[in-house]
Protein backbone atom coordinates (compact mmCIF):
# COMPACT_ATOMS: atom_id res chain seq x y z
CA UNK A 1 45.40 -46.29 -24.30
CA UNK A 2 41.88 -46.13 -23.97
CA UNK A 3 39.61 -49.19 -25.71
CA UNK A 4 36.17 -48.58 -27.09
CA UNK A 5 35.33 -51.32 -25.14
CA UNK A 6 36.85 -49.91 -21.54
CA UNK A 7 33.75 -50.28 -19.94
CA UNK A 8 32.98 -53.78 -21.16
CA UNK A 9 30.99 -55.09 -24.38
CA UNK A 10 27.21 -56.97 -23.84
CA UNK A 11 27.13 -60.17 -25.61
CA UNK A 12 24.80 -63.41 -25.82
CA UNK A 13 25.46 -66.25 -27.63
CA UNK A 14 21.62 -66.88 -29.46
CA UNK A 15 23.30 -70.46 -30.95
CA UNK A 16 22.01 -69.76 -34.09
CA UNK A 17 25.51 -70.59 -35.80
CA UNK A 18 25.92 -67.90 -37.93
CA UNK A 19 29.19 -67.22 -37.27
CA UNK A 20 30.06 -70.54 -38.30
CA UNK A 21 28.64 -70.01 -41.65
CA UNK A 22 31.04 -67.28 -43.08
CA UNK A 23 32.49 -68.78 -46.14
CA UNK A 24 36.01 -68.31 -46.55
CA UNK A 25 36.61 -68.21 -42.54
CA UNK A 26 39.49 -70.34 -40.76
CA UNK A 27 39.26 -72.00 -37.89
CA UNK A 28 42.76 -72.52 -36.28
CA UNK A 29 43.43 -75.65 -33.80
CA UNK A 30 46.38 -76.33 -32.06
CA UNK A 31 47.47 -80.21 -32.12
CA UNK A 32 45.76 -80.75 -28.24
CA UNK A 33 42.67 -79.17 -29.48
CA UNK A 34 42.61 -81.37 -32.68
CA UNK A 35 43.32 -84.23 -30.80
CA UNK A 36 40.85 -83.31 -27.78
CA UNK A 37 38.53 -83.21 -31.08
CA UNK A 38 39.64 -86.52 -32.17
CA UNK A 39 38.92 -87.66 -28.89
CA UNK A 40 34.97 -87.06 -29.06
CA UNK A 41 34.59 -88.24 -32.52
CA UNK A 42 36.34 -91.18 -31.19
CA UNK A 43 38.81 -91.32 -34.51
CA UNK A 44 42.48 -91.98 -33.84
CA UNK A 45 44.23 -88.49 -34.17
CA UNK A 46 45.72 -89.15 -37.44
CA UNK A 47 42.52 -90.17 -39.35
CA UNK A 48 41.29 -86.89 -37.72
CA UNK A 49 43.89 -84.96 -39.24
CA UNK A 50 43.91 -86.25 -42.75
CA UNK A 51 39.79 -86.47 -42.72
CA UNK A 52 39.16 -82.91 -41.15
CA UNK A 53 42.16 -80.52 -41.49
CA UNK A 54 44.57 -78.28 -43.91
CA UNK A 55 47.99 -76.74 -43.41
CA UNK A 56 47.94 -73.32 -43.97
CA UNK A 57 50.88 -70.67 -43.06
CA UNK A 58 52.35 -72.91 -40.54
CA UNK A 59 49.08 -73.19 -38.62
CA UNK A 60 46.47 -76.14 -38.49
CA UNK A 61 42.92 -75.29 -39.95
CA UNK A 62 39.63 -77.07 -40.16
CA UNK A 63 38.38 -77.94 -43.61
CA UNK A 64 35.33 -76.45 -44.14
CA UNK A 65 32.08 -78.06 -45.67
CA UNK A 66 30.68 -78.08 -49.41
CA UNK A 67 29.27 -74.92 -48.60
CA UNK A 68 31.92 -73.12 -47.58
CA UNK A 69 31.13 -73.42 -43.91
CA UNK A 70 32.78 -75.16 -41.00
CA UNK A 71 32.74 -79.05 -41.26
CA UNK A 72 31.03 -79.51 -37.77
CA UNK A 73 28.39 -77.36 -38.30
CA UNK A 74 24.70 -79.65 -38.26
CA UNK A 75 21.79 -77.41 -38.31
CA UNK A 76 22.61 -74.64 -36.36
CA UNK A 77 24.47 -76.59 -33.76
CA UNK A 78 27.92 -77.04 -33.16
CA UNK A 79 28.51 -80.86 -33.36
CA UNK A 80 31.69 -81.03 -31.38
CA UNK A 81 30.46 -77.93 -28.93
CA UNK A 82 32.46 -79.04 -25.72
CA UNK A 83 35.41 -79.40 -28.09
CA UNK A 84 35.41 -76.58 -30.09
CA UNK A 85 38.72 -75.04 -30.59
CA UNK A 86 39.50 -71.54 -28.70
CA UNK A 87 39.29 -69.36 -31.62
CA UNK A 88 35.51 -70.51 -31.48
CA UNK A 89 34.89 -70.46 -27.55
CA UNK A 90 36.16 -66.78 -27.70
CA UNK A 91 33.86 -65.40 -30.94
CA UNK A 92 33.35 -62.90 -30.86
CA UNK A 93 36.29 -61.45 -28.57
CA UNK A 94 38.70 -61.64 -31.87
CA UNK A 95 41.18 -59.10 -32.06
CA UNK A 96 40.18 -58.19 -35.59
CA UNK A 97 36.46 -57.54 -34.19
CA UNK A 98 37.91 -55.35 -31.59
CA UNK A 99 39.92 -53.24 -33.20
CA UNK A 100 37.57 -50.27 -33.24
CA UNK A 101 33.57 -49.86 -32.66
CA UNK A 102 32.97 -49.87 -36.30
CA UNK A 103 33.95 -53.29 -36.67
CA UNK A 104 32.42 -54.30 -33.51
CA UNK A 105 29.15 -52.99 -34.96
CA UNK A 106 29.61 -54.51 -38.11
CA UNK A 107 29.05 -57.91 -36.73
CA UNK A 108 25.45 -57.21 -36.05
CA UNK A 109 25.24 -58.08 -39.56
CA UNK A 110 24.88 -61.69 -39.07
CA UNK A 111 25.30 -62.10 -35.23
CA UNK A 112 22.23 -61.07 -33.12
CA UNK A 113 24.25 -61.38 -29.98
CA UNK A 114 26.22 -58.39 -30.18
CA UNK A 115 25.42 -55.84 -27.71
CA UNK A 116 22.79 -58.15 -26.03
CA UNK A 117 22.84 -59.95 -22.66
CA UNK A 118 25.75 -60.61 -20.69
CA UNK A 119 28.35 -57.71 -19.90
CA UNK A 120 31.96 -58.68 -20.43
CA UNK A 121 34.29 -56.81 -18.54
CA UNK A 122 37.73 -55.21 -19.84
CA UNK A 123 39.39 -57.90 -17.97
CA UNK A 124 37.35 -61.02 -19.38
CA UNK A 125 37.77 -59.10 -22.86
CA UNK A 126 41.59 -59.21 -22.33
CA UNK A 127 41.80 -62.37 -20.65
CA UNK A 128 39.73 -63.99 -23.98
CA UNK A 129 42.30 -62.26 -26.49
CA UNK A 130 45.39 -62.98 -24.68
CA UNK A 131 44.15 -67.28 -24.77
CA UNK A 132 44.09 -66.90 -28.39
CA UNK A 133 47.61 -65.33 -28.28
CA UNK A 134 48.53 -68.16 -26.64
CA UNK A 135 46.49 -70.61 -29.00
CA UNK A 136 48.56 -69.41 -31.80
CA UNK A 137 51.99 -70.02 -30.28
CA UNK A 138 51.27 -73.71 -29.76
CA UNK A 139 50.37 -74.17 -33.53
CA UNK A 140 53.18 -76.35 -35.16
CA UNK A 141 53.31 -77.97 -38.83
CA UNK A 142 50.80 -80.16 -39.43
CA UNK A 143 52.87 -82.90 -41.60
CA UNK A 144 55.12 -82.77 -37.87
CA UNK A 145 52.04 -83.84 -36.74
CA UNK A 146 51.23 -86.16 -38.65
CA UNK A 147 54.50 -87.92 -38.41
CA UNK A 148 54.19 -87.77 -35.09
CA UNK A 149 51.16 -90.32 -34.79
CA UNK A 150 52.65 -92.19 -37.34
């Protein structure tokens, strides 16, 4: 079946953290990405858990901020960049955002990236999507968690 984006998509990330400033988003993180987080806020993984995340469906989400955006947002920087979860190294390669050219073109709204810079190929596009398939099959309950580093 043929994609919309067969020939690849142009993206550049401009780091001006809009897309971490759309109230009402979730940010999923598997336990080693919350604890690789924990890690470089140097807080034991527990504290980590209670301070900065929610349960929600089965899956582990980052709280967000007063405002409605995510917690680790300061300025327009990312504050745990090199830790960020997958769901964020692969914006905007979402499956939601590529399921037709509308949608892709939609996110010009807010994210002066799209269809700038860099071409991704079919095969980066696919490789992105199927690490967040794989992202969302580690996710486990987060009170198992918590026991855990009990």
């Amino acid at each position: 079946m043929s994609r919309f984006y067969q020939n690849g998509l142009h993206f550049q990330c401009t780091v001006c953290g809009e897309c971490c400033r759309h109230s009402g988003g979730k940010v999923e993180v598997t336990p080693i990405e919350a604890l690789n987080i924990a890690n470089a806020l140097d807080l034991p993984y527990d504290e980590f858990l209670f301070k900065y995340c929610r349960q929600e469906n089965g899956s582990i989400e980052l709280v967000d901020n007063k405002n409605g955006y995510c917690i680790f947002l300061k300025g327009d920087r990312c504050s745990i960049y090199d830790s960020r979860p997958s769901q964020c190294r692969n914006f905007p390669f979402w499956p939601e955002n590529l399921k037709s050219h509308y949608r892709w073109k939609q996110l010009r709204s807010f994210c002066p990236g799209i269809d700038q810079g860099e071409l991704y190929s079919l095969e980066t596009i696919r490789q992105k999507l199927s690490s967040q398939k794989k992202s969302k099959n580690q996710s486990i309950s987060l009170d198992r968690v918590k026991a855990d580093a009990d």
